[in-house]
N, C-alpha and C. Protein backbone atom coordinates (compact mmCIF):
# COMPACT_ATOMS: atom_id res chain seq x y z
N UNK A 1 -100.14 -122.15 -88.98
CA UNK A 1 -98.99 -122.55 -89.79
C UNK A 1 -99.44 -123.64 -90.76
N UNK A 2 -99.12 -123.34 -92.00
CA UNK A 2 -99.48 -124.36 -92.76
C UNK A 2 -98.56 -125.91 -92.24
N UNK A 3 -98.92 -127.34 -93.08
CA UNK A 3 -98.65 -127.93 -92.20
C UNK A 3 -97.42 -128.51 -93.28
N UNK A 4 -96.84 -129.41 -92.93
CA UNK A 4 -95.54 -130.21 -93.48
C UNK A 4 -96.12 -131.49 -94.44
N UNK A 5 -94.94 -131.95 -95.64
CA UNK A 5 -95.59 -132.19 -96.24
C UNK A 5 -94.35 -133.67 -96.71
N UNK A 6 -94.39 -134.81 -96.40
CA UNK A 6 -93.69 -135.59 -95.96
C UNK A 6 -94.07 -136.73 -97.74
N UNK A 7 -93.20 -137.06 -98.57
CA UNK A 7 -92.87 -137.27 -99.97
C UNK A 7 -91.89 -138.49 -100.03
N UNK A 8 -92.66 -139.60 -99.52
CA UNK A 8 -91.28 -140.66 -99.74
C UNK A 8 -92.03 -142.21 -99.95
N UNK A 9 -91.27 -142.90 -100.71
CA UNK A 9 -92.39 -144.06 -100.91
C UNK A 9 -92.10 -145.59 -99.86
N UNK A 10 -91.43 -145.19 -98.79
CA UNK A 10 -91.20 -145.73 -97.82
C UNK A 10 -92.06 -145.97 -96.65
N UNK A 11 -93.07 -146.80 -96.86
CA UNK A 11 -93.96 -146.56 -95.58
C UNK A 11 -94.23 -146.16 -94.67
N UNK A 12 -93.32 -147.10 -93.79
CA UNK A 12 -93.02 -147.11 -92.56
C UNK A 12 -91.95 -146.05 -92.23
N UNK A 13 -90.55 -145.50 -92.96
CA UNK A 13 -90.39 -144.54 -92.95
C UNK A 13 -91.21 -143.05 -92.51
N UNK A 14 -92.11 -142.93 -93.53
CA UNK A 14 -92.70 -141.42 -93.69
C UNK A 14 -93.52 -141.27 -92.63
N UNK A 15 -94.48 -142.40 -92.48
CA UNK A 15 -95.69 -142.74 -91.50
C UNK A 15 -94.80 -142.55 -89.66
N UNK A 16 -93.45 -143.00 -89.29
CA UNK A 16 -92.75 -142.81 -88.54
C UNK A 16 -92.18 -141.54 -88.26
N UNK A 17 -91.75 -140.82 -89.19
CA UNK A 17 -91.83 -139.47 -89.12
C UNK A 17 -93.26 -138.65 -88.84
N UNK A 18 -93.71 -138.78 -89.56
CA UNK A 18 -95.25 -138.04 -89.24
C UNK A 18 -95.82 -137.87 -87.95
N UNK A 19 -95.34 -139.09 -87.43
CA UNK A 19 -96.06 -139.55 -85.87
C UNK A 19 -95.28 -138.66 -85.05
N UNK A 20 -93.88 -138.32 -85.38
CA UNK A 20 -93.27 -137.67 -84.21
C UNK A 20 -93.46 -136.38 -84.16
N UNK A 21 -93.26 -135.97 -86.01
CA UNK A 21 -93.89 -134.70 -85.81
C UNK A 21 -95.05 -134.08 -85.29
N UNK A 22 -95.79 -135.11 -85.16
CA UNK A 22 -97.74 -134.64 -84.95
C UNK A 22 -97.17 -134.35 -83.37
N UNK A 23 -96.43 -135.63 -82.81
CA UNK A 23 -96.34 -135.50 -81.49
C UNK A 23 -95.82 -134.26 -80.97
N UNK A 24 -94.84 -133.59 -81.47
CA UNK A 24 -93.96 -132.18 -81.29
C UNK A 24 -95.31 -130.97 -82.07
N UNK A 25 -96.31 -131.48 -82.46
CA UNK A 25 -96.87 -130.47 -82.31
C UNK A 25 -97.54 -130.15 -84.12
N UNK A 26 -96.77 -130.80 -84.79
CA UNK A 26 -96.92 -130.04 -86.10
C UNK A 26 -97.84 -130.78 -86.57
N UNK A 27 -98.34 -129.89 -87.98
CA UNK A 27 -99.42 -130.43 -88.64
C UNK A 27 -98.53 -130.99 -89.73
N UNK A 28 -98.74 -132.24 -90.01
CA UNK A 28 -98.74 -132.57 -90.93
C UNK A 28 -98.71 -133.91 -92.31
N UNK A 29 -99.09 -133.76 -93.48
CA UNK A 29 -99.14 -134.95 -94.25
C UNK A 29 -98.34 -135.92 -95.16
N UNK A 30 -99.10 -136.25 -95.67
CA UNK A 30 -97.76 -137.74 -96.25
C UNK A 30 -98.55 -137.95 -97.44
N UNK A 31 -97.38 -138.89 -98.51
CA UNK A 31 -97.68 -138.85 -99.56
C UNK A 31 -96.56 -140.03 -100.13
N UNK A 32 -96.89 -140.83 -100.65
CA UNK A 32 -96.44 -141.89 -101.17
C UNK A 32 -95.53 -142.05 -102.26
N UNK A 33 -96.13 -140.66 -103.72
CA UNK A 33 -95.49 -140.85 -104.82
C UNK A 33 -95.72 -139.22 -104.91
N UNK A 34 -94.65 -138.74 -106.11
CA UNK A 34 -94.85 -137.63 -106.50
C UNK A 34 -96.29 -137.37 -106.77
N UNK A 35 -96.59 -138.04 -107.30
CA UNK A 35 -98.35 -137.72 -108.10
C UNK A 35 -99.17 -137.40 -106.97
N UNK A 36 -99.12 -137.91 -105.89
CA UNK A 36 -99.84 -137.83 -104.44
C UNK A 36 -99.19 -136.93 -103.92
N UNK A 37 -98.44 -136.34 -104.10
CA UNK A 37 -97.94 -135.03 -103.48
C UNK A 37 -98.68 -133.67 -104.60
N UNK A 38 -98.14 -134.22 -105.85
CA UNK A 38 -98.79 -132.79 -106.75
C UNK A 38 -100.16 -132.65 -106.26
N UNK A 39 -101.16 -133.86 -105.65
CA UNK A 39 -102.32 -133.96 -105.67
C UNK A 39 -102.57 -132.97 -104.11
N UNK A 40 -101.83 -132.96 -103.04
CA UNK A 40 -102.28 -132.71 -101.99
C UNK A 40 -101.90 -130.88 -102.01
N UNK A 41 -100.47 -130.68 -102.91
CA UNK A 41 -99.98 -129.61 -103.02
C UNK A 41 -100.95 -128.38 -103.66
N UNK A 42 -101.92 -129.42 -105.02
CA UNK A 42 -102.95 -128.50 -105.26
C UNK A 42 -103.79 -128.24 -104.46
N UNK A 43 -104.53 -128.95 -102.97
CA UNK A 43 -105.50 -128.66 -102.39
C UNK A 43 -104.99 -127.39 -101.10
N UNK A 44 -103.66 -127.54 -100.99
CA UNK A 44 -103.24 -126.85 -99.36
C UNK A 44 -101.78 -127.00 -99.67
N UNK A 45 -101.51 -125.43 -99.23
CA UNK A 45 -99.70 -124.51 -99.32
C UNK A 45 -99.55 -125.54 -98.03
N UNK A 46 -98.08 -125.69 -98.16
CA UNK A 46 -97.08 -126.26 -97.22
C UNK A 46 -96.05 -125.02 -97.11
N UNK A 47 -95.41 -125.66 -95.50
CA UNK A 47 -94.74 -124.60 -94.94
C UNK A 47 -93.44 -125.69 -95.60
N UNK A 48 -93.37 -126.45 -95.57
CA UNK A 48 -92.10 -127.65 -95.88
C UNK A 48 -92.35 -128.97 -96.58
N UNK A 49 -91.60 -129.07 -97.67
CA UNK A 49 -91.90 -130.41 -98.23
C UNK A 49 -90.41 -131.05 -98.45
N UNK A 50 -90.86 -132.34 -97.92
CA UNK A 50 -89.44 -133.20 -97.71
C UNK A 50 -90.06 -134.35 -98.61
N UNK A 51 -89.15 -134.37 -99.73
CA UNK A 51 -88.98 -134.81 -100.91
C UNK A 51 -87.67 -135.98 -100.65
N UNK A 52 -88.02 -137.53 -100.83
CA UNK A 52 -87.20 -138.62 -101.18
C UNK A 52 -86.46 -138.52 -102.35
N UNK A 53 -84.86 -138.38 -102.87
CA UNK A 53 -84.72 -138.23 -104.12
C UNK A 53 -84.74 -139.75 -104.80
N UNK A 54 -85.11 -140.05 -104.07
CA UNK A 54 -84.93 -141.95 -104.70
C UNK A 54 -86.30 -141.79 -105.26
N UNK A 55 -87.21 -141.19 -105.23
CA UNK A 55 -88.57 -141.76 -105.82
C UNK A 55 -88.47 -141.24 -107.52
N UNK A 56 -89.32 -141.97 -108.11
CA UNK A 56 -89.44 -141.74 -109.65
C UNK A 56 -90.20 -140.34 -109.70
N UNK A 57 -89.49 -139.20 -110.68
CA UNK A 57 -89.80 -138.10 -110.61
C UNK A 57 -89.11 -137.21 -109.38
N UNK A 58 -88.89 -137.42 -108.86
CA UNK A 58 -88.40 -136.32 -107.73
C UNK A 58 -87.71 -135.35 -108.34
N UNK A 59 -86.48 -135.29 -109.36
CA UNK A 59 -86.15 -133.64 -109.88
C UNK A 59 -87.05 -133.25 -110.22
N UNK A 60 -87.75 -133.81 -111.41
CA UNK A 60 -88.86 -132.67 -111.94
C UNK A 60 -90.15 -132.11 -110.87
N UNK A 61 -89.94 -132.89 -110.23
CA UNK A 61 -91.26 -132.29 -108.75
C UNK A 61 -90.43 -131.42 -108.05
N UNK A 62 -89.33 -131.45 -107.71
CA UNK A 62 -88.11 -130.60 -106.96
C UNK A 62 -88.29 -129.29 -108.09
N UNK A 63 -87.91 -129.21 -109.53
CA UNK A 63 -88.34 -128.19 -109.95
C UNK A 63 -89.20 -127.56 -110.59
N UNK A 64 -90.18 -128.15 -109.86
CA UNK A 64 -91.58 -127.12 -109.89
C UNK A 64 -91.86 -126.44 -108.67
N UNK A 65 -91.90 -127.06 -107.72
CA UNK A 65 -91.82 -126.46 -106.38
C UNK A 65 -90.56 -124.93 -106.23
N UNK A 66 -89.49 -125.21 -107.41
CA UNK A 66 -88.69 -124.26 -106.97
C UNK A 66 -88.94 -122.73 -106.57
N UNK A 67 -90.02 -122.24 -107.19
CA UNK A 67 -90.46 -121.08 -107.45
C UNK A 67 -91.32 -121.21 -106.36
N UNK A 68 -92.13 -121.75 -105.12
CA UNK A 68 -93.09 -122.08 -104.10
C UNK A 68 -92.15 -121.44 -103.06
N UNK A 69 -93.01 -120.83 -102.37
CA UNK A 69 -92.60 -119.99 -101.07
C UNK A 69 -92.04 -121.39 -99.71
N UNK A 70 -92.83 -122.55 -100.51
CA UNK A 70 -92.02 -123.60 -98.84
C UNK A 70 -90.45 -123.84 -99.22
N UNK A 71 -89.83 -124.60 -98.01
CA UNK A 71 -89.10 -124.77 -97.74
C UNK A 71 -89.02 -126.04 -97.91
N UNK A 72 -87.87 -126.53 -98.86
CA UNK A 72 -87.69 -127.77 -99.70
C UNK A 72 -86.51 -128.65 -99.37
N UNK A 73 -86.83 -129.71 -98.65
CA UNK A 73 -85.89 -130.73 -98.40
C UNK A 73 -85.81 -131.89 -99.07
N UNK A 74 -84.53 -132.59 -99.23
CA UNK A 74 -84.31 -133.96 -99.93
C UNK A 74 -83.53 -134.65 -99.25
N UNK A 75 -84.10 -135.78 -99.38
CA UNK A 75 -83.45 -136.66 -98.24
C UNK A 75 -83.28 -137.99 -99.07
N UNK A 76 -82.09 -139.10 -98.77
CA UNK A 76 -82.23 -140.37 -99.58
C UNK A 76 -81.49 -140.90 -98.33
N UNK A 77 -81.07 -142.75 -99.03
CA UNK A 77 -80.22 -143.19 -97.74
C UNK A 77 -78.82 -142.99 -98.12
N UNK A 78 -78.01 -143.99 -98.27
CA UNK A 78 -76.36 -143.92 -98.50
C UNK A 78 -76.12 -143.32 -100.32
N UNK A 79 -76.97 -142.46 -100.98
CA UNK A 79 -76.44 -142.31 -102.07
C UNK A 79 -76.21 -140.80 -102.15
N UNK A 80 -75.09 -140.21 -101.28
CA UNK A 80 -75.12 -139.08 -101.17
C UNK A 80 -74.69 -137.77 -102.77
N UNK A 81 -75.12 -138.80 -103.92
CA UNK A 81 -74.44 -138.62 -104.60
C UNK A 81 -75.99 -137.52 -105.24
N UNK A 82 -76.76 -138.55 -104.95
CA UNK A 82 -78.23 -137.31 -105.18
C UNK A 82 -78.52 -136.41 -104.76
N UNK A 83 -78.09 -136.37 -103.64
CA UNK A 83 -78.46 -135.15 -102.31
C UNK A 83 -78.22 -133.86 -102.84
N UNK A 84 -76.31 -134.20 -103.08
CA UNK A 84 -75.84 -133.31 -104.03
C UNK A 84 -76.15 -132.77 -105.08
N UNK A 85 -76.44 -133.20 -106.16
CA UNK A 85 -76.82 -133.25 -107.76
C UNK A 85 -77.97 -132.16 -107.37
N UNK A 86 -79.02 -132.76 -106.52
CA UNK A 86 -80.21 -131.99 -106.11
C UNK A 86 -80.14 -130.71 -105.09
N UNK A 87 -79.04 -130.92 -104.60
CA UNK A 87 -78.66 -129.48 -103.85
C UNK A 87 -77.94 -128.78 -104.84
N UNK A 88 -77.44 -128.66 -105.97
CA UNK A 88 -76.94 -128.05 -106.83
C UNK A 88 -77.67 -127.40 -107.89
N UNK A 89 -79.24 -128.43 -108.03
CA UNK A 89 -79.50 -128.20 -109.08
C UNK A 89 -80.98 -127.05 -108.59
N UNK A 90 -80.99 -127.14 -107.57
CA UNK A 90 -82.81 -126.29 -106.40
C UNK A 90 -82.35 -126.11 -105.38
N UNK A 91 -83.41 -125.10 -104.97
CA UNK A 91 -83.12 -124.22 -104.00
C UNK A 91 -83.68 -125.52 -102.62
N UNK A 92 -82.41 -125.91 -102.19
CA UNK A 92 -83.12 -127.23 -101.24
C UNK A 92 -81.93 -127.48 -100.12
N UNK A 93 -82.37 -128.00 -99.31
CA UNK A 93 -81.59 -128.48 -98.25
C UNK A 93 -81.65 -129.96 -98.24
N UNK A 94 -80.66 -130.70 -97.63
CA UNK A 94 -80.37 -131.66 -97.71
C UNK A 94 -80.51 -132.30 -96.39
N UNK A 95 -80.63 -133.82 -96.43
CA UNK A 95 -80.83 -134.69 -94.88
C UNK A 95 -81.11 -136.03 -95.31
N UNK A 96 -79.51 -137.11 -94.84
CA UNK A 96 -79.19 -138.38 -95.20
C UNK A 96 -79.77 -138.92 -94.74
N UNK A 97 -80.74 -140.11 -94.73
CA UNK A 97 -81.51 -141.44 -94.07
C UNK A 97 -80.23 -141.86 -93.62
N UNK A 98 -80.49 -142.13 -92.33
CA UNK A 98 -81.66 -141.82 -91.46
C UNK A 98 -81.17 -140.73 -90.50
N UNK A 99 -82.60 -140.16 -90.16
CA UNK A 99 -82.31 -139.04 -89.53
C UNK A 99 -83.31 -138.41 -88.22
N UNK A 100 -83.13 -138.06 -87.23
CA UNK A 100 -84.00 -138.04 -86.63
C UNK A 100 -85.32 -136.67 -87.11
N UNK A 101 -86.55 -137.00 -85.98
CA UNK A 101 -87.27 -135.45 -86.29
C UNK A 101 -87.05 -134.70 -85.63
N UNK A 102 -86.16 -134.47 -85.17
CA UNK A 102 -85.83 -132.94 -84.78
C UNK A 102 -84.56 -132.39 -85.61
N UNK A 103 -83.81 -133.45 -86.29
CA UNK A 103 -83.10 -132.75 -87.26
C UNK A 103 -83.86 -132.11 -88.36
N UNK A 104 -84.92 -132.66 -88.62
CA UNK A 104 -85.68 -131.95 -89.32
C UNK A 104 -86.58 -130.75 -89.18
N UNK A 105 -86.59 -130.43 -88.19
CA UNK A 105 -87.29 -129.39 -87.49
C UNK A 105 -86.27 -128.20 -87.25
N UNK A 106 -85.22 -128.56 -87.23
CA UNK A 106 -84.10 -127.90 -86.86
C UNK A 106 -83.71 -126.71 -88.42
N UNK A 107 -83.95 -127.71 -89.36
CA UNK A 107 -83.74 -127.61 -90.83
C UNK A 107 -84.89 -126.18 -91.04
């Protein structure tokens, strides 16, 4: 299975996720800024990329990915006002900070 692909410029956030996922089993990486995601996206397909909409660039990285066979999540904290905008505007699923990893797994 390709592995998961974790997009948020929250440190301790993403790095906290990662850990649980590795623990449940999954593969997978992290990435700080869009640019570090386009960068990892060119080396290795993801089965899932969970995209922060708070980071600079996130629509236009949201629609490039649109046309990509993974499975595209966006997640922010209390501004559910992006979630939306970005669930309206790509083919994406949505998930409010904070959230556990198995809601995301679930997704």
């Amino acid at each position: 299975m390709a592995p998961f692909l974790i997009v948020d410029g929250d440190r301790n956030f993403r790095e906290a996720l990662a850990i649980a996922l590795r623990l449940d089993g999954f593969d997978v990486r992290v990435a700080a800024s869009v640019k570090d995601a386009q960068r990892a996206l060119a080396i290795l397909p993801f089965t899932m990329v969970l995209v922060d909409s708070l980071l600079r660039g996130a629509d236009e990285f949201l629609g490039q990915l649109a046309a990509s066979a993974c499975a595209l999540i966006v997640a922010t904290g209390p501004h559910r006002e992006l979630l939306d905008r970005a669930a309206t505007r790509h083919r994406v699923r949505t998930l409010e900070k904070p959230f556990w990893a198995a809601d995301l797994v679930a997704l």
